[in-house]
C-alpha atoms as a PDB file:
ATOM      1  CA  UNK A   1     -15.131 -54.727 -20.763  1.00  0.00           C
ATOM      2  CA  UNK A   2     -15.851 -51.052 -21.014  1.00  0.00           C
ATOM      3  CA  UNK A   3     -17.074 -49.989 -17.554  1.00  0.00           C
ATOM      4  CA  UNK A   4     -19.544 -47.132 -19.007  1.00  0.00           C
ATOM      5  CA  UNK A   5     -20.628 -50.091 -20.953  1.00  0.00           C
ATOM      6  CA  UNK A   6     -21.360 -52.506 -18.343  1.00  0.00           C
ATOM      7  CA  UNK A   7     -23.336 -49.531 -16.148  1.00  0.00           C
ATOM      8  CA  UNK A   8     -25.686 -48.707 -19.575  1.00  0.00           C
ATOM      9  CA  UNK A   9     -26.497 -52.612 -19.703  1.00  0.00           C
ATOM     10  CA  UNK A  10     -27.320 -52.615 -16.105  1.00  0.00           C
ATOM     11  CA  UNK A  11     -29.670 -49.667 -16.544  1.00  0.00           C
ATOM     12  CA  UNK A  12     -31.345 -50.777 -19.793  1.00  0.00           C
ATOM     13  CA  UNK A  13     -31.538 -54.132 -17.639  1.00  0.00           C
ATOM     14  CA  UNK A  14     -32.940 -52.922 -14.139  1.00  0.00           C
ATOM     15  CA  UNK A  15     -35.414 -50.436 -16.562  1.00  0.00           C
ATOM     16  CA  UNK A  16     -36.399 -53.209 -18.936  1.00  0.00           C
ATOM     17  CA  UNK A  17     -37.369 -55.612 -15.633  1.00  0.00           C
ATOM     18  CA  UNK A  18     -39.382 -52.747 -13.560  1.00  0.00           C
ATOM     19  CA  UNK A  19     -41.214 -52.146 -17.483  1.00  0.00           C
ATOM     20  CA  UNK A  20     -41.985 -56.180 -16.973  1.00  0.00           C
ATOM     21  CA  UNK A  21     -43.402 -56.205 -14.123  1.00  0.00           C
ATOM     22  CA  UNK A  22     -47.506 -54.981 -13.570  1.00  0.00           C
ATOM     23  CA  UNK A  23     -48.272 -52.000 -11.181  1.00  0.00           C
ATOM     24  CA  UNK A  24     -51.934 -51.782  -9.680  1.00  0.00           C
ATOM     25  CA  UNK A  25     -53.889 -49.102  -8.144  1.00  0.00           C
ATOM     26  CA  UNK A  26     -57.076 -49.916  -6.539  1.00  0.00           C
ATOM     27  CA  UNK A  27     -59.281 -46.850  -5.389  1.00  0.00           C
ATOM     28  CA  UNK A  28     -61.896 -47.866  -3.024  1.00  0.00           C
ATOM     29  CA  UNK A  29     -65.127 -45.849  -1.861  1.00  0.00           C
ATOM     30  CA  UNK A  30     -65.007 -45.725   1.634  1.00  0.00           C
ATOM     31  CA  UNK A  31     -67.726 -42.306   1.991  1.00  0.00           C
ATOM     32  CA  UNK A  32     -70.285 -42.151   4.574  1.00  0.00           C
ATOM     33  CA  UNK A  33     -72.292 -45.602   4.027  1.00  0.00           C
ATOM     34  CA  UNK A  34     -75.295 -43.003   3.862  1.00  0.00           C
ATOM     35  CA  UNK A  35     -73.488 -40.933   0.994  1.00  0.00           C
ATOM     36  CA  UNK A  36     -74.274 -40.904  -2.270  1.00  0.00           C
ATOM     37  CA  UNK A  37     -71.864 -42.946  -4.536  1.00  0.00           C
ATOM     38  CA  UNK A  38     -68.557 -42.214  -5.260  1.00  0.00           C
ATOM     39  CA  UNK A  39     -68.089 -41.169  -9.069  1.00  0.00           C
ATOM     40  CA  UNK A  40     -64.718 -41.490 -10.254  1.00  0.00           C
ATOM     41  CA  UNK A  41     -62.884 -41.371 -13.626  1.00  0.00           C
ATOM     42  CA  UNK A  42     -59.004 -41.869 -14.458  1.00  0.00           C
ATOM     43  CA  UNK A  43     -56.718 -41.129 -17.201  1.00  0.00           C
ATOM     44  CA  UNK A  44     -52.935 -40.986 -18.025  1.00  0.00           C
ATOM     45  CA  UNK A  45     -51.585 -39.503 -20.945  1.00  0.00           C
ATOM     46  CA  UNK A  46     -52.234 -42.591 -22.992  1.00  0.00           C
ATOM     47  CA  UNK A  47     -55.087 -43.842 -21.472  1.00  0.00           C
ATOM     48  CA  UNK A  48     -58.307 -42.908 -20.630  1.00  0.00           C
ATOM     49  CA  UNK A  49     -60.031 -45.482 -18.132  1.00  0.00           C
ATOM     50  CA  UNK A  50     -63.408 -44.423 -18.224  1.00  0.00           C
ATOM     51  CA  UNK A  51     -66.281 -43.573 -15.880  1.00  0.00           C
ATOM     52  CA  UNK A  52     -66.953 -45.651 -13.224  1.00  0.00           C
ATOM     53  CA  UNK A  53     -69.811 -45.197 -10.074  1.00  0.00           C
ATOM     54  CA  UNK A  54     -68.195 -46.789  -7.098  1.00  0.00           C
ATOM     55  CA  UNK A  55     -70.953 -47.674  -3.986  1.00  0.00           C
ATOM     56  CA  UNK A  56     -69.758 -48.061  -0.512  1.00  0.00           C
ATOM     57  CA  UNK A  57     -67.079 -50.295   0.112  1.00  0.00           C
ATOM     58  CA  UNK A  58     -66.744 -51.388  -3.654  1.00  0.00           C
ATOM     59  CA  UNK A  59     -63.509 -50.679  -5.418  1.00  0.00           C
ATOM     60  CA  UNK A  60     -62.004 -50.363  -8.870  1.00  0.00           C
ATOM     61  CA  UNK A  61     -58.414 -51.454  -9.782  1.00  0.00           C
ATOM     62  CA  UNK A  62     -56.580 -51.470 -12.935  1.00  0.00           C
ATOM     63  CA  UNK A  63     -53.135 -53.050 -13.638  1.00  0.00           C
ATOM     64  CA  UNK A  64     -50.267 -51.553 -16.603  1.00  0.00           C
ATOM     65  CA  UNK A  65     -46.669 -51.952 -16.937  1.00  0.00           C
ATOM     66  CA  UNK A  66     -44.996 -48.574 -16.388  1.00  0.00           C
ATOM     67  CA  UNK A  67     -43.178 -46.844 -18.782  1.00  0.00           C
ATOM     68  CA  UNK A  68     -39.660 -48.162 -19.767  1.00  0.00           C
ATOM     69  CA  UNK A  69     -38.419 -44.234 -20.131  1.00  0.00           C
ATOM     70  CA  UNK A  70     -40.184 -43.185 -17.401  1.00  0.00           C
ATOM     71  CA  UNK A  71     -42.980 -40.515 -16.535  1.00  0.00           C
ATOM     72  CA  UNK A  72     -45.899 -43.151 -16.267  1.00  0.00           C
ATOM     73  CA  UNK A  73     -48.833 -41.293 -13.836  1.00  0.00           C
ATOM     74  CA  UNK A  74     -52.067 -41.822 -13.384  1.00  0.00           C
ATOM     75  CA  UNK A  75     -54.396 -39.006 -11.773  1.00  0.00           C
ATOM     76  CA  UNK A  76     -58.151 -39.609 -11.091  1.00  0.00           C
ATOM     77  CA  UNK A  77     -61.312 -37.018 -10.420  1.00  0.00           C
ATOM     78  CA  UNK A  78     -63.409 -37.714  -7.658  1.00  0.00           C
ATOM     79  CA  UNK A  79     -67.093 -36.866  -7.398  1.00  0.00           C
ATOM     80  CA  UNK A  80     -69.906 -37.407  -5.014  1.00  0.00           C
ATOM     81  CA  UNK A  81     -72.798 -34.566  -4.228  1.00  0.00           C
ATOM     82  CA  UNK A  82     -71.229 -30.997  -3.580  1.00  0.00           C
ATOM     83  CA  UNK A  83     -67.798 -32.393  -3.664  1.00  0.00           C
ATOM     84  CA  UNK A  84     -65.579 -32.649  -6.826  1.00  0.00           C
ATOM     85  CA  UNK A  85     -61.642 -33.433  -6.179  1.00  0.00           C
ATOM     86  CA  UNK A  86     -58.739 -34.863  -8.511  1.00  0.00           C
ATOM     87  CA  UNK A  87     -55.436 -36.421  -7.201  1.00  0.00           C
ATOM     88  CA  UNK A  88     -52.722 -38.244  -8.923  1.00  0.00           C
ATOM     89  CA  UNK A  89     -52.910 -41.504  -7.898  1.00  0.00           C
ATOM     90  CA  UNK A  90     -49.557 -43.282  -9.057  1.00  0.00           C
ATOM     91  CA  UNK A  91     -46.434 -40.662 -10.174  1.00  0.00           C
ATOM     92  CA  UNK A  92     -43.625 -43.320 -11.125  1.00  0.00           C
ATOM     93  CA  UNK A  93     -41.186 -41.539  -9.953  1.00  0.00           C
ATOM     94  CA  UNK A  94     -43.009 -40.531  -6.621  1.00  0.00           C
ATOM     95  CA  UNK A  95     -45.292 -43.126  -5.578  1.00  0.00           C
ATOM     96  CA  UNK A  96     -42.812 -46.131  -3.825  1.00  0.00           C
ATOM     97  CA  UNK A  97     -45.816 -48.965  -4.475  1.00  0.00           C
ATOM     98  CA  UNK A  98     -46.225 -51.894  -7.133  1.00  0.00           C
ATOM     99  CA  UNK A  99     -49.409 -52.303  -5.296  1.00  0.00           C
ATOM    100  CA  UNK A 100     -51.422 -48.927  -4.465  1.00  0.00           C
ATOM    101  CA  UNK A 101     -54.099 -48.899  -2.668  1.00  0.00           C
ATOM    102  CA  UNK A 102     -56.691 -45.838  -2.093  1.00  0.00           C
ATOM    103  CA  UNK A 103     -59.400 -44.883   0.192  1.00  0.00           C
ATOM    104  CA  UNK A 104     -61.485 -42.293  -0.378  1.00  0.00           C
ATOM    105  CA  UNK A 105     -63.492 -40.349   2.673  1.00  0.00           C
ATOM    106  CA  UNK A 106     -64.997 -37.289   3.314  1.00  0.00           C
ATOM    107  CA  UNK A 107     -61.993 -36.503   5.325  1.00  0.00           C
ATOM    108  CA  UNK A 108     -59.711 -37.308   2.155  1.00  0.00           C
ATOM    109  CA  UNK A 109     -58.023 -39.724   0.033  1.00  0.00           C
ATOM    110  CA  UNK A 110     -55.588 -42.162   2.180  1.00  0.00           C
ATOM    111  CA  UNK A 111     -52.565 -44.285   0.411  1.00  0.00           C
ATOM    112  CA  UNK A 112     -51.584 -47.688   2.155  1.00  0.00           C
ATOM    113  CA  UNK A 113     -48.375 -47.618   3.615  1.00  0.00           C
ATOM    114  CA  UNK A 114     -47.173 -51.067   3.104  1.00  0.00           C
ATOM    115  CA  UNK A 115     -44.365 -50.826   5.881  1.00  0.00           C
ATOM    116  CA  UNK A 116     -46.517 -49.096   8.506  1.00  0.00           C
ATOM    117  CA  UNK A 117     -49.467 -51.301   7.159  1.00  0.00           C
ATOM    118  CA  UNK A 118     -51.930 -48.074   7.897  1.00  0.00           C
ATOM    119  CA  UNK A 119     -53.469 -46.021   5.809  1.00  0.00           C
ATOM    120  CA  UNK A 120     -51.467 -42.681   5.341  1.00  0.00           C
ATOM    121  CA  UNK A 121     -53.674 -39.213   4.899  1.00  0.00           C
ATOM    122  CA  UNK A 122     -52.943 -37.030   1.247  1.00  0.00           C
ATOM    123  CA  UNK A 123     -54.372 -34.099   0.371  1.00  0.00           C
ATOM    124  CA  UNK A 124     -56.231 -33.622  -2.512  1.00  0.00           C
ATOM    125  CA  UNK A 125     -54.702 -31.926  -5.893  1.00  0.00           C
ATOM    126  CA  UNK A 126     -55.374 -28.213  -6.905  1.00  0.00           C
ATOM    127  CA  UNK A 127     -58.508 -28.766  -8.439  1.00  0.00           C
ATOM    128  CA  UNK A 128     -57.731 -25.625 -11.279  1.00  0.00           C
ATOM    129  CA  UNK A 129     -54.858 -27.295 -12.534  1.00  0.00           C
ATOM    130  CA  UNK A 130     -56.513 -30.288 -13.957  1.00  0.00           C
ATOM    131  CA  UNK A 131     -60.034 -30.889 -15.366  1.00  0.00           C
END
Protein backbone atom coordinates (compact mmCIF):
# COMPACT_ATOMS: atom_id res chain seq x y z
CA UNK A 1 0.00 0.00 0.00
CA UNK A 2 0.79 3.56 -0.87
CA UNK A 3 2.80 4.94 2.07
CA UNK A 4 1.37 8.70 1.64
CA UNK A 5 -1.77 6.74 1.79
CA UNK A 6 -1.38 4.88 4.88
CA UNK A 7 0.03 8.35 6.78
CA UNK A 8 -3.45 10.36 5.46
CA UNK A 9 -5.54 7.37 7.06
CA UNK A 10 -3.61 7.61 10.19
CA UNK A 11 -4.24 11.35 10.39
CA UNK A 12 -7.92 11.34 9.38
CA UNK A 13 -7.86 8.42 12.10
CA UNK A 14 -5.89 10.02 15.14
CA UNK A 15 -8.12 13.50 14.12
CA UNK A 16 -11.42 11.67 13.84
CA UNK A 17 -10.70 9.91 17.58
CA UNK A 18 -9.44 13.30 19.44
CA UNK A 19 -13.02 14.89 17.51
CA UNK A 20 -14.70 11.73 19.59
CA UNK A 21 -13.65 12.28 22.54
CA UNK A 22 -15.36 15.34 25.08
CA UNK A 23 -13.06 18.20 26.37
CA UNK A 24 -14.24 20.12 29.64
CA UNK A 25 -13.38 23.35 31.13
CA UNK A 26 -14.59 24.13 34.49
CA UNK A 27 -14.00 27.83 35.74
CA UNK A 28 -14.40 28.13 39.37
CA UNK A 29 -14.85 31.42 41.57
CA UNK A 30 -12.34 31.32 44.01
CA UNK A 31 -12.48 35.61 44.88
CA UNK A 32 -12.26 36.89 48.28
CA UNK A 33 -15.20 34.89 50.17
CA UNK A 34 -16.19 38.63 51.08
CA UNK A 35 -16.22 39.67 47.24
CA UNK A 36 -18.93 40.22 45.33
CA UNK A 37 -19.75 37.36 42.83
CA UNK A 38 -17.91 36.41 40.06
CA UNK A 39 -19.81 37.25 36.67
CA UNK A 40 -18.64 35.37 33.85
CA UNK A 41 -19.75 34.72 30.23
CA UNK A 42 -18.09 32.42 27.41
CA UNK A 43 -18.25 32.07 23.79
CA UNK A 44 -16.40 30.37 20.83
CA UNK A 45 -16.98 31.13 17.42
CA UNK A 46 -19.97 28.84 17.27
CA UNK A 47 -21.19 29.09 20.50
CA UNK A 48 -22.26 31.44 22.80
CA UNK A 49 -22.62 29.94 26.46
CA UNK A 50 -24.38 32.52 28.13
CA UNK A 51 -24.25 34.57 31.33
CA UNK A 52 -23.65 32.97 34.32
CA UNK A 53 -23.11 34.63 38.23
CA UNK A 54 -20.69 32.33 39.90
CA UNK A 55 -20.63 32.78 44.13
CA UNK A 56 -17.66 31.70 46.06
CA UNK A 57 -16.43 28.42 45.57
CA UNK A 58 -19.21 27.47 42.95
CA UNK A 59 -18.12 26.57 39.47
CA UNK A 60 -19.42 26.26 35.93
CA UNK A 61 -18.22 23.59 33.41
CA UNK A 62 -19.23 22.81 29.99
CA UNK A 63 -18.17 19.78 27.87
CA UNK A 64 -17.83 19.80 23.49
CA UNK A 65 -15.97 17.71 21.18
CA UNK A 66 -13.26 19.80 19.52
CA UNK A 67 -13.09 20.52 16.13
CA UNK A 68 -12.08 17.69 13.67
CA UNK A 69 -10.04 20.52 11.44
CA UNK A 70 -8.88 22.18 14.19
CA UNK A 71 -9.00 25.84 15.71
CA UNK A 72 -11.65 24.96 18.49
CA UNK A 73 -11.11 27.91 21.49
CA UNK A 74 -13.02 29.02 23.95
CA UNK A 75 -12.29 32.54 25.68
CA UNK A 76 -14.40 33.83 28.66
CA UNK A 77 -14.91 37.61 30.28
CA UNK A 78 -14.60 37.91 33.79
CA UNK A 79 -16.40 40.44 35.96
CA UNK A 80 -16.73 41.25 39.59
CA UNK A 81 -16.91 45.10 41.05
CA UNK A 82 -14.11 47.41 39.47
CA UNK A 83 -12.57 44.52 37.75
CA UNK A 84 -13.44 43.35 34.16
CA UNK A 85 -10.85 40.71 32.48
CA UNK A 86 -11.18 38.14 29.44
CA UNK A 87 -8.83 35.11 28.86
CA UNK A 88 -9.01 32.26 26.51
CA UNK A 89 -9.68 29.47 28.38
CA UNK A 90 -9.07 26.33 26.03
CA UNK A 91 -6.88 27.13 22.50
CA UNK A 92 -6.80 23.48 20.91
CA UNK A 93 -3.80 23.79 19.73
CA UNK A 94 -2.27 25.41 22.97
CA UNK A 95 -3.98 24.23 25.92
CA UNK A 96 -2.40 20.32 26.61
CA UNK A 97 -5.80 19.35 28.84
CA UNK A 98 -8.99 17.12 28.05
CA UNK A 99 -9.88 18.24 31.46
CA UNK A 100 -9.27 22.13 32.26
CA UNK A 101 -9.70 23.39 35.19
CA UNK A 102 -9.75 27.30 36.25
CA UNK A 103 -9.51 29.36 39.28
CA UNK A 104 -10.20 32.67 39.34
CA UNK A 105 -8.63 35.21 42.20
CA UNK A 106 -7.95 38.59 42.64
CA UNK A 107 -4.41 37.71 42.04
CA UNK A 108 -5.46 36.03 38.58
CA UNK A 109 -6.78 33.19 36.74
CA UNK A 110 -4.74 29.78 37.57
CA UNK A 111 -4.88 26.53 35.09
CA UNK A 112 -4.38 23.01 36.81
CA UNK A 113 -1.36 21.43 35.90
CA UNK A 114 -2.29 17.86 35.85
CA UNK A 115 1.45 16.58 36.09
CA UNK A 116 2.56 19.03 38.79
CA UNK A 117 -1.04 18.61 40.28
CA UNK A 118 -0.83 22.60 41.34
CA UNK A 119 -2.43 25.23 40.12
CA UNK A 120 -0.22 27.17 37.53
CA UNK A 121 -0.56 31.29 37.49
CA UNK A 122 -1.75 32.99 33.70
CA UNK A 123 -2.11 36.28 33.03
CA UNK A 124 -5.05 37.73 31.91
CA UNK A 125 -5.75 38.61 27.99
CA UNK A 126 -5.44 42.21 26.52
CA UNK A 127 -8.65 43.33 27.48
CA UNK A 128 -8.89 45.81 23.97
CA UNK A 129 -8.60 43.00 21.81
CA UNK A 130 -11.75 41.26 22.70
CA UNK A 131 -15.13 42.53 24.00
Amino acid sequence: MNPLLLLLMFLLTANCEASWRSTHVQITNNLDPNTTDLTIHCKSADDDLGVHVLHYQEFYRWDFKINLFGGTQFWCSFQWPNQFHWLDVFIEETFNCRDCKWIISNDGPSLYNKITKVYDHKKWNDEKKRT
